[in-house]
N, C-alpha and C. Protein backbone atom coordinates (compact mmCIF):
# COMPACT_ATOMS: atom_id res chain seq x y z
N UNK A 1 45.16 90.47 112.46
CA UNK A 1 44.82 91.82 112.10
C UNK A 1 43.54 91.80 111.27
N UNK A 2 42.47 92.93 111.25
CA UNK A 2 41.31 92.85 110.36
C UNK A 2 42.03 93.45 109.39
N UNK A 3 40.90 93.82 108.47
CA UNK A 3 40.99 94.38 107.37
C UNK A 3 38.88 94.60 106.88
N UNK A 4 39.10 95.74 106.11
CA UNK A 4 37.87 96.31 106.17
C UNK A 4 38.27 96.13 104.11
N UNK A 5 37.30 95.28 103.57
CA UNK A 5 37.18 94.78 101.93
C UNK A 5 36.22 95.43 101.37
N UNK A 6 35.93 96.03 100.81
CA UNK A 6 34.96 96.71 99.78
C UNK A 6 35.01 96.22 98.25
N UNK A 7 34.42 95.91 97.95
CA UNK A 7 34.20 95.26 96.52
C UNK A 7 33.10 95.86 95.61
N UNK A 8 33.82 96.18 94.16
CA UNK A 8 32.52 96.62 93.45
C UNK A 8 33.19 96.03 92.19
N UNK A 9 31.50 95.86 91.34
CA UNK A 9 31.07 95.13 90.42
C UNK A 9 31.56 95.74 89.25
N UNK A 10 31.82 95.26 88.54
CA UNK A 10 31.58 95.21 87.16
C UNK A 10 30.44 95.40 86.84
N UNK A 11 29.90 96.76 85.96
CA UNK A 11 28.22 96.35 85.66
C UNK A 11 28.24 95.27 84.95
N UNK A 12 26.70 94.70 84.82
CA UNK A 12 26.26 94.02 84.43
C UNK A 12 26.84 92.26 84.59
N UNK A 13 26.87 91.98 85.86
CA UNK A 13 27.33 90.74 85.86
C UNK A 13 26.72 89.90 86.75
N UNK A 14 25.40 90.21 86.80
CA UNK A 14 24.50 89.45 88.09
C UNK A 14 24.34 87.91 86.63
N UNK A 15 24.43 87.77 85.23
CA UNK A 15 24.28 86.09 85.46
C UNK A 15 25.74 85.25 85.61
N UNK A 16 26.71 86.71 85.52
CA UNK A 16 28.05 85.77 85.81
C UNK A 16 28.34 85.31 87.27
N UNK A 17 27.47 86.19 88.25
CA UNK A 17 27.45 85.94 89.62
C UNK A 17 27.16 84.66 89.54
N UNK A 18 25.62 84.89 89.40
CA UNK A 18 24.73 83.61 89.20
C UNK A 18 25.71 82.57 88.63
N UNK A 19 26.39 82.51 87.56
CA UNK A 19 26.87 81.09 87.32
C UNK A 19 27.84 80.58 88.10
N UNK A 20 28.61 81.07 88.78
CA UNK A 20 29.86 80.46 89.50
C UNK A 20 29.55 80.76 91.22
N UNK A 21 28.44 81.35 91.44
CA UNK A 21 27.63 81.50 92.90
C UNK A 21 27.90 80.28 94.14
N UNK A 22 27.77 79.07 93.36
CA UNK A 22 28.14 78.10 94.18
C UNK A 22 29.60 77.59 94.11
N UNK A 23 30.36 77.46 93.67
CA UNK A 23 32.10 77.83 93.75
C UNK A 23 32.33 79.16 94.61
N UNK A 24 32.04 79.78 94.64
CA UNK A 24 32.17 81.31 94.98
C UNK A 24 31.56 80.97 96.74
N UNK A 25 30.82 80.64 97.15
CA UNK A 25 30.34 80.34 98.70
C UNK A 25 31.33 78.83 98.89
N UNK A 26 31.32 78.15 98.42
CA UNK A 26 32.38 77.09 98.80
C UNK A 26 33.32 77.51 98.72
N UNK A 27 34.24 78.62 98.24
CA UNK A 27 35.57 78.88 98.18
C UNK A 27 35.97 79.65 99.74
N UNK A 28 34.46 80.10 99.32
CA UNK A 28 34.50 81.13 101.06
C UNK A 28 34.22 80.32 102.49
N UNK A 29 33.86 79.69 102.09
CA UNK A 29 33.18 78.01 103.18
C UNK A 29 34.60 77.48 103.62
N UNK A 30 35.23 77.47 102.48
CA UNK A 30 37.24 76.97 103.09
C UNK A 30 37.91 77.71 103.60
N UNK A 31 37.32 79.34 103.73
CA UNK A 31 38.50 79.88 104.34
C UNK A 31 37.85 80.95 105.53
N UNK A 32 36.61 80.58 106.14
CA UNK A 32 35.73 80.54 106.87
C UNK A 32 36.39 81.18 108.16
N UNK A 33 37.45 80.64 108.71
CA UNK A 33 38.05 81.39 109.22
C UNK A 33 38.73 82.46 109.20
N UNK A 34 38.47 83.03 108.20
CA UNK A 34 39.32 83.81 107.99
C UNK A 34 38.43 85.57 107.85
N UNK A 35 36.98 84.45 108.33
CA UNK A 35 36.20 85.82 107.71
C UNK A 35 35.11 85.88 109.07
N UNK A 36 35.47 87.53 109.27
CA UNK A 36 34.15 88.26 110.26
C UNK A 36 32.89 88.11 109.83
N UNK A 37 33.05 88.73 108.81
CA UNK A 37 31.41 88.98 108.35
C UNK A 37 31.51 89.09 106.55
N UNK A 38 30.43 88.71 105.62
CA UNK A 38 31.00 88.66 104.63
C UNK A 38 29.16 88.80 103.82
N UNK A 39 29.22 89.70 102.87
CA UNK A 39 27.82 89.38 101.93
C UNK A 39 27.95 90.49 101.07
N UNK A 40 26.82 90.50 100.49
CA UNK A 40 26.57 91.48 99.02
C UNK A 40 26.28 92.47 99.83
N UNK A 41 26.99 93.79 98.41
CA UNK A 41 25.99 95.09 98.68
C UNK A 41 24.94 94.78 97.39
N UNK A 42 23.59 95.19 97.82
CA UNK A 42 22.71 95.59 96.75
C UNK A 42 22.48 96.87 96.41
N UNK A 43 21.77 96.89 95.41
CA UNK A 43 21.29 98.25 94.58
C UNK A 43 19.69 98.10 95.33
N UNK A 44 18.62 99.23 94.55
CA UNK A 44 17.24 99.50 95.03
C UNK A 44 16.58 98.10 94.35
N UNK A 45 16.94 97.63 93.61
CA UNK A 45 15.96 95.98 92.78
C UNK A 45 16.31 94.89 93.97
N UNK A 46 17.00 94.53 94.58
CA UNK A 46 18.16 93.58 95.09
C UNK A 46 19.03 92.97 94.13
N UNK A 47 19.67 93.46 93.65
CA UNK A 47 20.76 92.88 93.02
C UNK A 47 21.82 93.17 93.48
N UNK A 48 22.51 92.19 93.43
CA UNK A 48 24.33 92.34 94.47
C UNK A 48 25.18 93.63 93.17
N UNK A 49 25.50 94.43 93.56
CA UNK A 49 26.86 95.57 92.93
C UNK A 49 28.13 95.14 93.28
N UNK A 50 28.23 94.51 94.56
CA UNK A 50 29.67 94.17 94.94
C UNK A 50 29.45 93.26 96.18
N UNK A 51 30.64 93.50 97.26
CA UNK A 51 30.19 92.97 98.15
C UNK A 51 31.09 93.25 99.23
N UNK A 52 30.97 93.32 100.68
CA UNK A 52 31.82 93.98 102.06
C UNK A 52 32.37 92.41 102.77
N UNK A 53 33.36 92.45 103.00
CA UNK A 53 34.02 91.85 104.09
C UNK A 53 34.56 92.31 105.02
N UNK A 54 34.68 92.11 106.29
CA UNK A 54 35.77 91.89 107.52
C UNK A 54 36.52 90.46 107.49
N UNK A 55 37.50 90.91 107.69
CA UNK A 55 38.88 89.93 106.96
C UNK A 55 39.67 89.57 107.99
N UNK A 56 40.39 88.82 108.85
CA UNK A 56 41.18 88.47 110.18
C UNK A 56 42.22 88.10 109.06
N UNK A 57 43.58 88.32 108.89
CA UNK A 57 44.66 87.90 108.45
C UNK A 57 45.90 88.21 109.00
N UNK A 58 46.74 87.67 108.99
CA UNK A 58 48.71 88.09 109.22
C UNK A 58 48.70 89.34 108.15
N UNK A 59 48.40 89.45 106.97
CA UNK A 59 48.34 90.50 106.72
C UNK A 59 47.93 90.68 105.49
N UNK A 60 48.29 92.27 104.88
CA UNK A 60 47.36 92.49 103.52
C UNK A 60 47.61 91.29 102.35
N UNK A 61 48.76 91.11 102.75
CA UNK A 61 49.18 90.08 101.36
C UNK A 61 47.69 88.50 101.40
N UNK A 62 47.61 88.40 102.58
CA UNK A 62 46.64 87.26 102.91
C UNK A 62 44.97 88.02 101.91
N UNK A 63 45.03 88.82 102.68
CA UNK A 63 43.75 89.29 102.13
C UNK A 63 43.82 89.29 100.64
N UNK A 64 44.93 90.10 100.16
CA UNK A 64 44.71 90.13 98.36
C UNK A 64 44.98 88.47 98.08
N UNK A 65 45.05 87.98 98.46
CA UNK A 65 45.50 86.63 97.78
C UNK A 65 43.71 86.08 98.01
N UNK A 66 43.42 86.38 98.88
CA UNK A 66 41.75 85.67 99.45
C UNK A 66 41.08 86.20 98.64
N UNK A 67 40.95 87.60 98.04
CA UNK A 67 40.00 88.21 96.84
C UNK A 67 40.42 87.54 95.98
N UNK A 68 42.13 87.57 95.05
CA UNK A 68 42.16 87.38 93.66
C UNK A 68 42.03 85.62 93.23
N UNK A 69 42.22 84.91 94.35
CA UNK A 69 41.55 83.52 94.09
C UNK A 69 40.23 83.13 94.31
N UNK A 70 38.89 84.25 94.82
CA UNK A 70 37.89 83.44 94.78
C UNK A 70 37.38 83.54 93.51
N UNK A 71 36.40 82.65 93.41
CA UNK A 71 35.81 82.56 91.85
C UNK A 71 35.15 83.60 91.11
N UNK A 72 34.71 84.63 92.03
CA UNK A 72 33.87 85.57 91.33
C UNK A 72 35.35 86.66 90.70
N UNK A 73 36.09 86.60 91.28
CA UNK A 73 37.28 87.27 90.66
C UNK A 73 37.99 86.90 89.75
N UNK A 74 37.92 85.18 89.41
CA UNK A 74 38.45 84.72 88.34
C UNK A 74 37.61 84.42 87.44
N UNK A 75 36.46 84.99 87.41
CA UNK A 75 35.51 85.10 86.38
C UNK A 75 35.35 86.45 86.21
N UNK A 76 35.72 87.52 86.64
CA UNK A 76 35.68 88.75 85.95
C UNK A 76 35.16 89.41 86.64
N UNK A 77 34.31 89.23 87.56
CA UNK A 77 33.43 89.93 87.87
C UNK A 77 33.57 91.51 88.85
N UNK A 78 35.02 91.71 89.27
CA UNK A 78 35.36 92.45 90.54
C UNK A 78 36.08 94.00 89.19
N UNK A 79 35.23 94.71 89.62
CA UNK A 79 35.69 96.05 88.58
C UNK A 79 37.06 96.75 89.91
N UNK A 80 36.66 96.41 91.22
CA UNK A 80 37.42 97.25 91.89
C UNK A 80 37.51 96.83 93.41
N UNK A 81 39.09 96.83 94.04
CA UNK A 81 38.90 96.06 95.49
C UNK A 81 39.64 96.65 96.39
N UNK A 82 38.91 97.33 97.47
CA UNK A 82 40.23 98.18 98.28
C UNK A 82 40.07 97.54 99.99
N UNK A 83 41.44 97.32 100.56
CA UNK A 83 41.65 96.62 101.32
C UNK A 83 42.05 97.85 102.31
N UNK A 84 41.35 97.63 103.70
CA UNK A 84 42.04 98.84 104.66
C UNK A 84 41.86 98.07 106.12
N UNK A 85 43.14 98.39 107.09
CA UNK A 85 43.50 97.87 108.27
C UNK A 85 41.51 98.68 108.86
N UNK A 86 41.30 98.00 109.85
CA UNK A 86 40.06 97.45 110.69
C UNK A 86 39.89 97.62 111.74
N UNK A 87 39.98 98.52 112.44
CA UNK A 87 39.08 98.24 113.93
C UNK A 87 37.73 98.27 114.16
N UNK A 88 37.47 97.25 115.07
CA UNK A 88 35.42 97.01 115.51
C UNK A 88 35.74 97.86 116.79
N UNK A 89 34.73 98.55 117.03
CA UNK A 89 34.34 99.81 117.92
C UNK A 89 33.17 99.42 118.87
N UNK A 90 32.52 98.81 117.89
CA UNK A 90 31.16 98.39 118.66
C UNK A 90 30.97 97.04 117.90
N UNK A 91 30.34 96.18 118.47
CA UNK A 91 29.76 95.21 117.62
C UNK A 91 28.66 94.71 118.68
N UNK A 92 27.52 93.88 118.27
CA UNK A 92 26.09 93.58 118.53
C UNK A 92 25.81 94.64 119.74
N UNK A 93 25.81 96.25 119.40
CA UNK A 93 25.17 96.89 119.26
C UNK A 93 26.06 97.53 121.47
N UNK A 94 26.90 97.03 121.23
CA UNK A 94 27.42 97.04 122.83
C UNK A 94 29.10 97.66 122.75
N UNK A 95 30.08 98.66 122.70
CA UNK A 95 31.56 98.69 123.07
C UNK A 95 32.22 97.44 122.69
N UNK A 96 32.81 97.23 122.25
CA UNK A 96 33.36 96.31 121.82
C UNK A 96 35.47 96.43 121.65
N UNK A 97 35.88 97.67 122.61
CA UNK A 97 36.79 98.50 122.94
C UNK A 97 37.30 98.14 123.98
């Protein structure tokens, strides 16, 4: 099943990003499968605010367990995380239905 992840920041936490950044892509590197598509949202400077996933799991419980153990979550950084079932409609720009 997908799941559609929205993530937002905590202000002010681009050097807490920055410090645990590389834990935080290796945590995601292990569970690689588990992920469609995955990166920052930015603001108008480029700085990451949060960040979007597409999520493949058995189910929501998988997904909250995949947010509240990666590192940027056990460093504080996640002000807010909402998890919603997923369908792709289109993808590289073609039906995908």
């Amino acid at each position: 099943m997908l799941f559609a992840v929205r993530i937002t920041d905590l202000p002010g936490m681009g050097a807490t990003r920055r410090s645990v950044r590389d834990a935080h892509i290796a945590y995601l590197s292990a569970h690689a499968a588990m992920l469609v598509l995955a990166g920052p949202v930015m603001d108008g400077e480029g700085n990451s605010t949060g960040s979007v996933r597409v999520v493949e799991a058995v189910d929501r419980a998988a997904v909250e367990k995949l947010c509240a153990e990666d590192p940027f979550a056990i460093a504080g950084c996640f002000a807010k995380v909402e998890i919603d079932p997923y369908r792709i409609v289109f993808r590289d720009g073609r039906l995908a239905e």
